[in-house]
Protein backbone atom coordinates (compact mmCIF):
# COMPACT_ATOMS: atom_id res chain seq x y z
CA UNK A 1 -35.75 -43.10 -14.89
CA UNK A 2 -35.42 -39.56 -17.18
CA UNK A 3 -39.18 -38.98 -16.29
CA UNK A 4 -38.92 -39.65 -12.30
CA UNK A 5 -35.77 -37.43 -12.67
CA UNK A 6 -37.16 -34.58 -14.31
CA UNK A 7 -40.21 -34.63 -11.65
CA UNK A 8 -38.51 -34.30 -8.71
CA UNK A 9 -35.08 -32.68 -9.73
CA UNK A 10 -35.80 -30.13 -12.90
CA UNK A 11 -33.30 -28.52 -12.02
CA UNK A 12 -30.37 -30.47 -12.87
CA UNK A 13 -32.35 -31.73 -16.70
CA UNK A 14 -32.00 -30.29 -20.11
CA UNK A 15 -32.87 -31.49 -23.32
CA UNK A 16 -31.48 -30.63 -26.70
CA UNK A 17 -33.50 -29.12 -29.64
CA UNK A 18 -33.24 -29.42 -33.38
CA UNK A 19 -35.55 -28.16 -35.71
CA UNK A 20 -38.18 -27.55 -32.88
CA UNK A 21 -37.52 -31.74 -32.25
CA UNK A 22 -36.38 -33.05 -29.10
CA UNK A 23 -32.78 -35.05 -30.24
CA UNK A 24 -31.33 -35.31 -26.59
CA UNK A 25 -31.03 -34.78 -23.38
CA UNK A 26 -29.08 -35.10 -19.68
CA UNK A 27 -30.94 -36.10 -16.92
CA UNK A 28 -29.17 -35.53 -13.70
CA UNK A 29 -29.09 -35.55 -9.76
CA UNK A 30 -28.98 -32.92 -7.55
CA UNK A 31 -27.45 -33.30 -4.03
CA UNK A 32 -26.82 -30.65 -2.63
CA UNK A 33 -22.81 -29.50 -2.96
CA UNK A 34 -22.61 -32.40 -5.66
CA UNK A 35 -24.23 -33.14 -8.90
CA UNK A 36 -24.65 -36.40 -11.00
CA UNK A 37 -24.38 -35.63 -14.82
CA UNK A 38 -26.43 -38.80 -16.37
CA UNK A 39 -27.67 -40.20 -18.30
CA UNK A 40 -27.15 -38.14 -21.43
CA UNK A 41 -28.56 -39.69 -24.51
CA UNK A 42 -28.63 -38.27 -27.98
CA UNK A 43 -31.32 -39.53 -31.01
CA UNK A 44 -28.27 -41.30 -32.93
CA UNK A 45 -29.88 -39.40 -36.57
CA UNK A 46 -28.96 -36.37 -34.61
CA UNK A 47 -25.25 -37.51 -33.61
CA UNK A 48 -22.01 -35.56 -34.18
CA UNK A 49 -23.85 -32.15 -34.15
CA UNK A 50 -22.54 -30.80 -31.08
CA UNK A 51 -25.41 -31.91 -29.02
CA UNK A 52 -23.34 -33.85 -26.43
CA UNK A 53 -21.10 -31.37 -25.97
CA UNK A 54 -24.24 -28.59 -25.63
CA UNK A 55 -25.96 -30.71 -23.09
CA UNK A 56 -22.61 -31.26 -20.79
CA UNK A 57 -21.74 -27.54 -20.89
CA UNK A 58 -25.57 -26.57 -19.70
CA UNK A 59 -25.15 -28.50 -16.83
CA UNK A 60 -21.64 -27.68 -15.76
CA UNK A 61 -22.94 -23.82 -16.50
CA UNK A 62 -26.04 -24.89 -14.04
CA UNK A 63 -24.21 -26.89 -11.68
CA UNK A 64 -21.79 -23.59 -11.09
CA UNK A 65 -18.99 -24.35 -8.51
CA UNK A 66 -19.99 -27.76 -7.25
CA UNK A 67 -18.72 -30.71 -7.57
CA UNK A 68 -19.86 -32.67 -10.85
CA UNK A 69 -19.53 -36.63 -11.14
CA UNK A 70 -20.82 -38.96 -13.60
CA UNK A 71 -20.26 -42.59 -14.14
CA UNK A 72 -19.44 -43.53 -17.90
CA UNK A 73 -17.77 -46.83 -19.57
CA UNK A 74 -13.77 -47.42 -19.08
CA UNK A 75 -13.40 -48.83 -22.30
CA UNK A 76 -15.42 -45.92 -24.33
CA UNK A 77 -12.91 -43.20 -25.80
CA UNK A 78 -15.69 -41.25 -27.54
CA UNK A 79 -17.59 -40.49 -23.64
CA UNK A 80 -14.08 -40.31 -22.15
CA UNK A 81 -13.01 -37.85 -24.99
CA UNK A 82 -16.27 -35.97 -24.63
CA UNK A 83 -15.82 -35.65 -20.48
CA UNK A 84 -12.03 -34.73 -20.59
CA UNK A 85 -12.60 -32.16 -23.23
CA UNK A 86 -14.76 -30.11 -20.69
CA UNK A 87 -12.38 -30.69 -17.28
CA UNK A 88 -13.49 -34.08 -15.90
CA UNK A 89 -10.48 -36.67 -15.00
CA UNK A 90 -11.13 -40.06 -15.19
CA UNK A 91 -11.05 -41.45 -11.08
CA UNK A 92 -11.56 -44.92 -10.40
CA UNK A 93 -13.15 -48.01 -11.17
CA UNK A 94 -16.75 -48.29 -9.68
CA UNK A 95 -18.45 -51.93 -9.92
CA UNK A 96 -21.90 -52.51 -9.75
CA UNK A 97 -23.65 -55.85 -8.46
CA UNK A 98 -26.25 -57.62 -6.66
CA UNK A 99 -26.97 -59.54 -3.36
CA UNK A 100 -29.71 -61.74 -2.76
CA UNK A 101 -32.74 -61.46 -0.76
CA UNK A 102 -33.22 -63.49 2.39
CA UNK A 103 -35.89 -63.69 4.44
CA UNK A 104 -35.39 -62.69 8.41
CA UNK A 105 -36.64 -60.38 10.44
CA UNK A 106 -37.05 -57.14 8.93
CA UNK A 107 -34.07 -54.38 11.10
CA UNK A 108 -34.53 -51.87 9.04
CA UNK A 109 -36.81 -48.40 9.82
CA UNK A 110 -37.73 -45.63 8.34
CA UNK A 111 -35.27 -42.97 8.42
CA UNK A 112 -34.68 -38.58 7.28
CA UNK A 113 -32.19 -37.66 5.85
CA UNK A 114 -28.57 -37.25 7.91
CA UNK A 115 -25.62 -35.82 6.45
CA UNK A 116 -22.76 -38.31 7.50
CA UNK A 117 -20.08 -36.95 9.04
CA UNK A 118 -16.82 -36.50 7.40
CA UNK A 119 -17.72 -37.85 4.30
CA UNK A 120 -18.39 -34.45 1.81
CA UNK A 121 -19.36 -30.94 3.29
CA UNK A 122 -22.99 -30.37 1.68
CA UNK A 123 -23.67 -33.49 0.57
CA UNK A 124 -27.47 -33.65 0.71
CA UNK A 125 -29.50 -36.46 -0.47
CA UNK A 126 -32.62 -35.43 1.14
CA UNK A 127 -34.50 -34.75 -2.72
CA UNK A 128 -34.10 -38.09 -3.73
CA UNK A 129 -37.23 -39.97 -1.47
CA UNK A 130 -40.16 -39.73 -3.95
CA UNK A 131 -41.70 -41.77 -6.71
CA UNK A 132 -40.48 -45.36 -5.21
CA UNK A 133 -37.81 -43.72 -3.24
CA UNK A 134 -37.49 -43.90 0.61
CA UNK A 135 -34.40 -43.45 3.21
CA UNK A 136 -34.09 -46.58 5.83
CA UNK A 137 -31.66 -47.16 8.38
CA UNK A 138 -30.71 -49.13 11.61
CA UNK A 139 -32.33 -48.37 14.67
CA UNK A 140 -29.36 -46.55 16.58
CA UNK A 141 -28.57 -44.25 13.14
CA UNK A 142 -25.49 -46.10 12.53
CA UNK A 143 -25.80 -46.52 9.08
CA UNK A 144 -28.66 -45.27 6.38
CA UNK A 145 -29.89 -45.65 2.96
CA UNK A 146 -31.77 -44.26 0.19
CA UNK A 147 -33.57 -47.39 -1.64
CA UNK A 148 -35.85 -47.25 -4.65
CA UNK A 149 -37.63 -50.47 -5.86
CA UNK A 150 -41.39 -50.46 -8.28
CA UNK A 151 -41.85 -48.99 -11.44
CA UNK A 152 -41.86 -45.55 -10.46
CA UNK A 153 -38.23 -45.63 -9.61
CA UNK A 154 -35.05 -46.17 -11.10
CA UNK A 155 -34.94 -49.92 -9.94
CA UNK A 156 -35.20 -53.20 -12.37
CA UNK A 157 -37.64 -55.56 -12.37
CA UNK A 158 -37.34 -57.94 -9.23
CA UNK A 159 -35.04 -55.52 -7.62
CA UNK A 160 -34.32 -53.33 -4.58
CA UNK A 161 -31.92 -50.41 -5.45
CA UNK A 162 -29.88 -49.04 -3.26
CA UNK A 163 -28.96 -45.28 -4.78
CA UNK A 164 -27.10 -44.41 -1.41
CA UNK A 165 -26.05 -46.37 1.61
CA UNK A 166 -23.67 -44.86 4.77
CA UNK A 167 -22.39 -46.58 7.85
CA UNK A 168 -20.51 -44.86 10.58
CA UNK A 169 -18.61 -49.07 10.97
CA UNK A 170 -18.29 -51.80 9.11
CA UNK A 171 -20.01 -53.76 11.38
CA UNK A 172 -23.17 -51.11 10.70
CA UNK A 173 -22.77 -51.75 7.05
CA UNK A 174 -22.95 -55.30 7.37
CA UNK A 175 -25.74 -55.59 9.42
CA UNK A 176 -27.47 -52.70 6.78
CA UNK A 177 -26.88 -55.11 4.08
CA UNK A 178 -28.64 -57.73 6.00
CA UNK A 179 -31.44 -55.25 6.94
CA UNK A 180 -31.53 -54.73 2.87
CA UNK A 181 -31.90 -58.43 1.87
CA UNK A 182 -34.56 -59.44 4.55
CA UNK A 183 -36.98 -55.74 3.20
CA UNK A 184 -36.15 -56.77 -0.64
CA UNK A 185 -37.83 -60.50 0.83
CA UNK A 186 -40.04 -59.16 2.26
CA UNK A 187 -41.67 -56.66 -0.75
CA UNK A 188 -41.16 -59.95 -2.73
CA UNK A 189 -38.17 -58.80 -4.59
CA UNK A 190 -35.17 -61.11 -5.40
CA UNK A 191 -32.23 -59.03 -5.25
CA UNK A 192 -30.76 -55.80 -3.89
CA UNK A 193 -28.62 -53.88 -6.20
CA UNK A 194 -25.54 -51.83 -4.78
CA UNK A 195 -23.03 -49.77 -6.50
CA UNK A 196 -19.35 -49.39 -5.08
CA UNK A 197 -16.54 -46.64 -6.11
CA UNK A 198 -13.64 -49.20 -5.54
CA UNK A 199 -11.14 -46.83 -3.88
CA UNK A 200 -13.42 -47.19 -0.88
CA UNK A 201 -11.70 -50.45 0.02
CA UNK A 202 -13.24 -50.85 2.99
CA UNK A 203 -16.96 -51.08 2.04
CA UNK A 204 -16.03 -53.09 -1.06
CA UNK A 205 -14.53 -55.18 1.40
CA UNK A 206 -17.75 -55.83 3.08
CA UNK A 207 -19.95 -55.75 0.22
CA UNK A 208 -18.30 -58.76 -0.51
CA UNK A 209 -18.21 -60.62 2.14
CA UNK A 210 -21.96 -60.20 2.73
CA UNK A 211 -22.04 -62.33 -0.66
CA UNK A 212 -22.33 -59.38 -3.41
CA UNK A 213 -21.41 -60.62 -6.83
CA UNK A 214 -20.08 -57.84 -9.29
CA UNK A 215 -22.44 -57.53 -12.58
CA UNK A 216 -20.71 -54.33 -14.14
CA UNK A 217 -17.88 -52.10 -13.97
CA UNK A 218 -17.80 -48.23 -15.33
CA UNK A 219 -15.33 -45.42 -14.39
CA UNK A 220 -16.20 -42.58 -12.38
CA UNK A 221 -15.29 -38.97 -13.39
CA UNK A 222 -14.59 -35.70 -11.17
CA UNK A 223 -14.59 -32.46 -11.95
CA UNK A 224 -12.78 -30.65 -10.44
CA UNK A 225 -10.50 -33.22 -10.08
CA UNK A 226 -10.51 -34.21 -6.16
CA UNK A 227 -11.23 -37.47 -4.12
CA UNK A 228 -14.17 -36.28 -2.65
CA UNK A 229 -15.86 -39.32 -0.50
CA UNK A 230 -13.51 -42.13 -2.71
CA UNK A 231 -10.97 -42.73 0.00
CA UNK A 232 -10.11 -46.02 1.48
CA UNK A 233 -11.73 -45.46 4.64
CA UNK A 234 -14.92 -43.94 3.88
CA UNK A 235 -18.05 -47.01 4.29
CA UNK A 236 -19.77 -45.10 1.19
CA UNK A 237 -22.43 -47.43 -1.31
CA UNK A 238 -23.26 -45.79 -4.12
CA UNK A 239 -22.62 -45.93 -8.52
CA UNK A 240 -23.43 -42.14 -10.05
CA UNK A 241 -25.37 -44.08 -13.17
């Protein structure tokens, strides 16, 4: 993942040095009015240094005025200590989980990039197709996502990710989820893997009804500290790991 990262956004990536050594480094996504900080990772001989700390304020310093989210582990007080100290607040609860495959007739096409409406002014995912990436949606553009699945992408072994999904209904989003289990079938895959921020009741709502079964739970983070696209309403798939 760090390597198809740093290819396509280098932008958004820094590493730490000590002694001329690489000891760490943050990894993140650029889209557009928001930025994903993560994964950072420090070599653990070169812990409790300051290079945590380093990495996070380079990015902040690079991501400027925009938004910055990141998805870290509830139960962690040395990350939550880390992100509080620089101006993140703890939001809510995001789960992650899988669905699986089933074999139908494929509804899915291929797709560019459409900034939904009314979900985040400058939200712009449009950077992310590349290395195993690739946007799909429904035939009428009533809902859209940006999937990754083969070793050049972010996705396990056996899996279709879904980094991004939108649907303008919830019927859209259930028939996208369909549309995602019949093209992870039919690439041979076993499961699609979808991330939800759970204050979007509504699309957690569907996501499990269409039979997704929660696998792991972080927190996500905001800075500044606004909803953003985590409101009730908003039919939003997506995790920020």
């Amino acid at each position: 993942m760090p390597a198809r990262r740093l290819a396509g956004q280098p932008g958004s990536c820094f590493v730490a040095v000590d002694n001329g050594q690489v000891v760490g480094s943050v990894v993140g996504l650029d889209w557009g009015s928001v930025w994903i900080l993560g994964p950072l990772t420090v070599d653990p001989a070169a812990q409790a240094r300051g290079h945590a700390r380093a990495l996070v304020e380079a990015f902040l310093s690079a991501a400027g005025d925009r938004l910055v989210g990141l998805w870290t582990f509830p139960n962690s007080v040395k990350h939550l200590g880390l992100y509080h100290s620089v101006g993140f607040e703890s939001r809510s609860l995001v789960a992650v989980g899988l669905m699986a495959a089933a074999k139908g007739d494929q509804s899915l096409v291929p797709a560019d990039w459409q900034r939904p409406d009314g979900v985040f002014a400058g939200l712009d995912l449009s950077r992310e197709p590349g290395g195993g990436s690739q946007i799909v949606g429904l035939a009428d553009g009533a809902a859209l996502a940006v999937v990754q699945h083969g070793a050049a992408s972010e996705a396990d072994v056996d899996q279709l990710y879904c980094k991004f999904a939108w649907a303008s209904d919830g019927s859209a989003l259930a028939a996208l989820l369909v549309g995602l289990r019949t093209m992870a079938a039919g690439l041979g895959l076993g499961q699609v893997k979808l991330g939800v921020n759970l204050a979007r009741r509504a699309a957690h709502r569907v996501l499990r009804e269409a039979g997704w079964v929660p696998r792991l739970v972080g927190v996500a983070m905001h800075r500044p500290d606004v909803l953003a696209w985590d409101r009730a309403e908003v039919l939003v798939l997506d995790d920020w790991q």
